[in-house]
C-alpha atoms as a PDB file:
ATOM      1  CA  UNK A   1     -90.039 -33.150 -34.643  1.00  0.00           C
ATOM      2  CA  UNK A   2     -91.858 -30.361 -35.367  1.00  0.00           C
ATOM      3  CA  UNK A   3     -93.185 -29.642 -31.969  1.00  0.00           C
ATOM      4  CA  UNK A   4     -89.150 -29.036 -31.408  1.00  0.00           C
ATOM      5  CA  UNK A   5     -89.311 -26.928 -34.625  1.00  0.00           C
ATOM      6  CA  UNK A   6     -92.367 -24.946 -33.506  1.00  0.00           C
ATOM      7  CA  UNK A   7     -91.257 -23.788 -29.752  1.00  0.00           C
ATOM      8  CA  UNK A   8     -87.099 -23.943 -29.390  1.00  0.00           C
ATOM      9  CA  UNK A   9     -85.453 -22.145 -31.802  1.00  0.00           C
ATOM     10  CA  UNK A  10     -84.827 -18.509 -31.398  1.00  0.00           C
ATOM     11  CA  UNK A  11     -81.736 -15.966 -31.206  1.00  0.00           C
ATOM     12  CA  UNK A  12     -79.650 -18.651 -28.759  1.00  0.00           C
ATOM     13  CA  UNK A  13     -80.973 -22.178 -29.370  1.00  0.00           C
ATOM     14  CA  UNK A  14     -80.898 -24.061 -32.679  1.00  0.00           C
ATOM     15  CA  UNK A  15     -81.362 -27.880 -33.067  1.00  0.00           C
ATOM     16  CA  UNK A  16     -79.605 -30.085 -35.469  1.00  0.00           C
ATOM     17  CA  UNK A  17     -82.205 -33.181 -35.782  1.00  0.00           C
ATOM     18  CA  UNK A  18     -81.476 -36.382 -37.038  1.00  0.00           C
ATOM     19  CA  UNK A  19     -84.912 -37.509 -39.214  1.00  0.00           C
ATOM     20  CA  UNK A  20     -85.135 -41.389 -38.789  1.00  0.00           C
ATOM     21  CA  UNK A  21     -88.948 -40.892 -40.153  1.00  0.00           C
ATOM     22  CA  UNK A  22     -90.211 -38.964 -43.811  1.00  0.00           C
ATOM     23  CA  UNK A  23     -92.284 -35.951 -43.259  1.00  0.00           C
ATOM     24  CA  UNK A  24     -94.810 -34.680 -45.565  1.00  0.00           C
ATOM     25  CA  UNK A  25     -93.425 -31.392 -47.127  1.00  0.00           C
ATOM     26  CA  UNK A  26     -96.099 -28.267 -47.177  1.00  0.00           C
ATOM     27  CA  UNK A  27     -97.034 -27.838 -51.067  1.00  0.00           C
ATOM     28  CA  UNK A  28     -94.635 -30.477 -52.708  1.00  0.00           C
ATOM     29  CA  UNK A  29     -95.737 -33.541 -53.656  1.00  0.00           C
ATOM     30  CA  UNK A  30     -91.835 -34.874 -52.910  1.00  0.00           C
ATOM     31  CA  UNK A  31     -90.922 -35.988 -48.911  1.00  0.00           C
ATOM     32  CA  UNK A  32     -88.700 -34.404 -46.968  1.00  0.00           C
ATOM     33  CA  UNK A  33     -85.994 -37.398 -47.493  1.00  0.00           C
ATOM     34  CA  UNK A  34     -86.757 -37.374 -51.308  1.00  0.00           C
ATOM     35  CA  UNK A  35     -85.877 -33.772 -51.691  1.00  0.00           C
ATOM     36  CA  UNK A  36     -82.670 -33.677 -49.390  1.00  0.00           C
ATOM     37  CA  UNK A  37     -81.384 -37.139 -51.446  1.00  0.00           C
ATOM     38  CA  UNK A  38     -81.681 -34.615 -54.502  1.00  0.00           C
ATOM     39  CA  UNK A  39     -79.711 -31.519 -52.521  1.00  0.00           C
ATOM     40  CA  UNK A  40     -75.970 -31.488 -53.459  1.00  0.00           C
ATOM     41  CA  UNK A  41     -73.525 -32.882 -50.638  1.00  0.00           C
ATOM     42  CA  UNK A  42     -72.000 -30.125 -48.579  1.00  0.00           C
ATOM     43  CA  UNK A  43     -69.408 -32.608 -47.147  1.00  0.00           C
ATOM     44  CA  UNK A  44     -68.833 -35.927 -45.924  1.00  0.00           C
ATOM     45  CA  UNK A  45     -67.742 -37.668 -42.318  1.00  0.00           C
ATOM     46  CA  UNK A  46     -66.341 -40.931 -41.299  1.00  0.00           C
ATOM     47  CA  UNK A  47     -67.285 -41.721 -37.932  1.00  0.00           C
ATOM     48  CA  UNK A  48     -66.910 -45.110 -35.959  1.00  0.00           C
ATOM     49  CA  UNK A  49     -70.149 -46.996 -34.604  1.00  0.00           C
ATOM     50  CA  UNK A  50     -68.968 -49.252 -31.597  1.00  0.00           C
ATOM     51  CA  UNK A  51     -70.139 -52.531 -30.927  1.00  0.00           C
ATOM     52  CA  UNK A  52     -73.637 -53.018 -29.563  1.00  0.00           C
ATOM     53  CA  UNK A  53     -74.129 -56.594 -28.285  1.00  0.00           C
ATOM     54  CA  UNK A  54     -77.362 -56.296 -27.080  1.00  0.00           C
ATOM     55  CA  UNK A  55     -78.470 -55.543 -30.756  1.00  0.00           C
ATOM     56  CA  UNK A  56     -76.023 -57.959 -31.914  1.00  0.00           C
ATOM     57  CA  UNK A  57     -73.721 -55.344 -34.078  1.00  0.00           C
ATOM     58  CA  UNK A  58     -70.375 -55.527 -34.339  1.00  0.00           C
ATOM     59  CA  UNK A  59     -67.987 -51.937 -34.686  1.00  0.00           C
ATOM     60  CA  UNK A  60     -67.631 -50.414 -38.415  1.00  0.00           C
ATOM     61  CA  UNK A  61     -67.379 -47.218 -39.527  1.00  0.00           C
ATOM     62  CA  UNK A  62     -70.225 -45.223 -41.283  1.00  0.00           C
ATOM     63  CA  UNK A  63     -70.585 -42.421 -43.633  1.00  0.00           C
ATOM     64  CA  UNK A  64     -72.514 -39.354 -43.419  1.00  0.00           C
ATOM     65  CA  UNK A  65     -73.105 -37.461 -46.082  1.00  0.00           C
ATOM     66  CA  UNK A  66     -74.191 -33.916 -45.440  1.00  0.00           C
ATOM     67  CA  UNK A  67     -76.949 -32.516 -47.392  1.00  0.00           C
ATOM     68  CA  UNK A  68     -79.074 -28.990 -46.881  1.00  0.00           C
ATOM     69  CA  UNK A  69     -82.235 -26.879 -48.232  1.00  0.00           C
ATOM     70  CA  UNK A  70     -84.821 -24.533 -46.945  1.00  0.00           C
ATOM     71  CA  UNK A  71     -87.834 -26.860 -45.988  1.00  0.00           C
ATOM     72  CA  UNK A  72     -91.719 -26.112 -44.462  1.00  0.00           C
ATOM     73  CA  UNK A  73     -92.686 -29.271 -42.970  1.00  0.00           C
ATOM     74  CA  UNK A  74     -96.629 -30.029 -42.629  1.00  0.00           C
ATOM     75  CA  UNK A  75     -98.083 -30.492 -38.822  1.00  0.00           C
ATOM     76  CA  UNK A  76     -99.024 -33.945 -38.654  1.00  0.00           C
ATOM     77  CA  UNK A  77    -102.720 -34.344 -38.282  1.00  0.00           C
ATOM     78  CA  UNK A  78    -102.916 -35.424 -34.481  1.00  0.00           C
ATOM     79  CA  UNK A  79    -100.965 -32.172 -33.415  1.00  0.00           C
ATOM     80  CA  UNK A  80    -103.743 -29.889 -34.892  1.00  0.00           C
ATOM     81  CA  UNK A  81    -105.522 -30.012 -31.100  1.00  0.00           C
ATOM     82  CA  UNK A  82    -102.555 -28.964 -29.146  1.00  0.00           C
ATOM     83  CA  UNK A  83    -102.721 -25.560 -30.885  1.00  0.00           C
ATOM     84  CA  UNK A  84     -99.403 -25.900 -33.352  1.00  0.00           C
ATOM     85  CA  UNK A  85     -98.726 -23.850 -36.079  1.00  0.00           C
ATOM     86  CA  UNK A  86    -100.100 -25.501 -39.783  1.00  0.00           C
ATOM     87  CA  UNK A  87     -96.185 -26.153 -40.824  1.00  0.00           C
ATOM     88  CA  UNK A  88     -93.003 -24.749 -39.885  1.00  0.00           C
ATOM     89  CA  UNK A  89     -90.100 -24.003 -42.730  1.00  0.00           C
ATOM     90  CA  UNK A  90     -86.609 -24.740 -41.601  1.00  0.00           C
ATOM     91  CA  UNK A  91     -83.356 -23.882 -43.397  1.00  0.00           C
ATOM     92  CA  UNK A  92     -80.646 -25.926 -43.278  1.00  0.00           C
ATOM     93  CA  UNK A  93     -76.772 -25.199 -43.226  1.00  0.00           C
END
């Protein structure tokens, strides 16, 4: 993720990114998913999930809950050869 963070955005490309993993937050001792769960909700969606059968899932709905803050997220160590930047903050919403 934060090879994305460190090389796309500018003036006309943003990313929206889906974490499925924590990340270490630069000088907090919380994780990134620890501090969003204690953001307040800026709005909520019902969307449907179909049916995966390979996976064994039926259809259902799911609800996101949308939640935002100003983050710097720590380079993971094995990144620090290809040349990244130590962290890169990110604001959200």
């Amino acid at each position: 993720m934060l090879e994305e963070f460190a090389t796309v955005p500018n003036k006309n490309n943003h990313l929206l990114i889906r974490a499925c993993q924590d990340r270490r937050l630069l000088g907090r001792s919380e994780s990134l998913f620890d501090y969003l769960s204690q953001q307040p909700c800026e709005g909520t969606y019902i969307i449907n999930v179909p049916a995966d059968s390979r996976r064994k899932r039926m259809p259902r709905e799911a609800m996101l809950i949308v939640r935002c803050g100003q983050v710097e997220i720590q380079r993971p160590d094995k990144l620090g050869v290809f040349g990244y930047p130590p962290s890169v903050t990110q604001v959200g919403c």
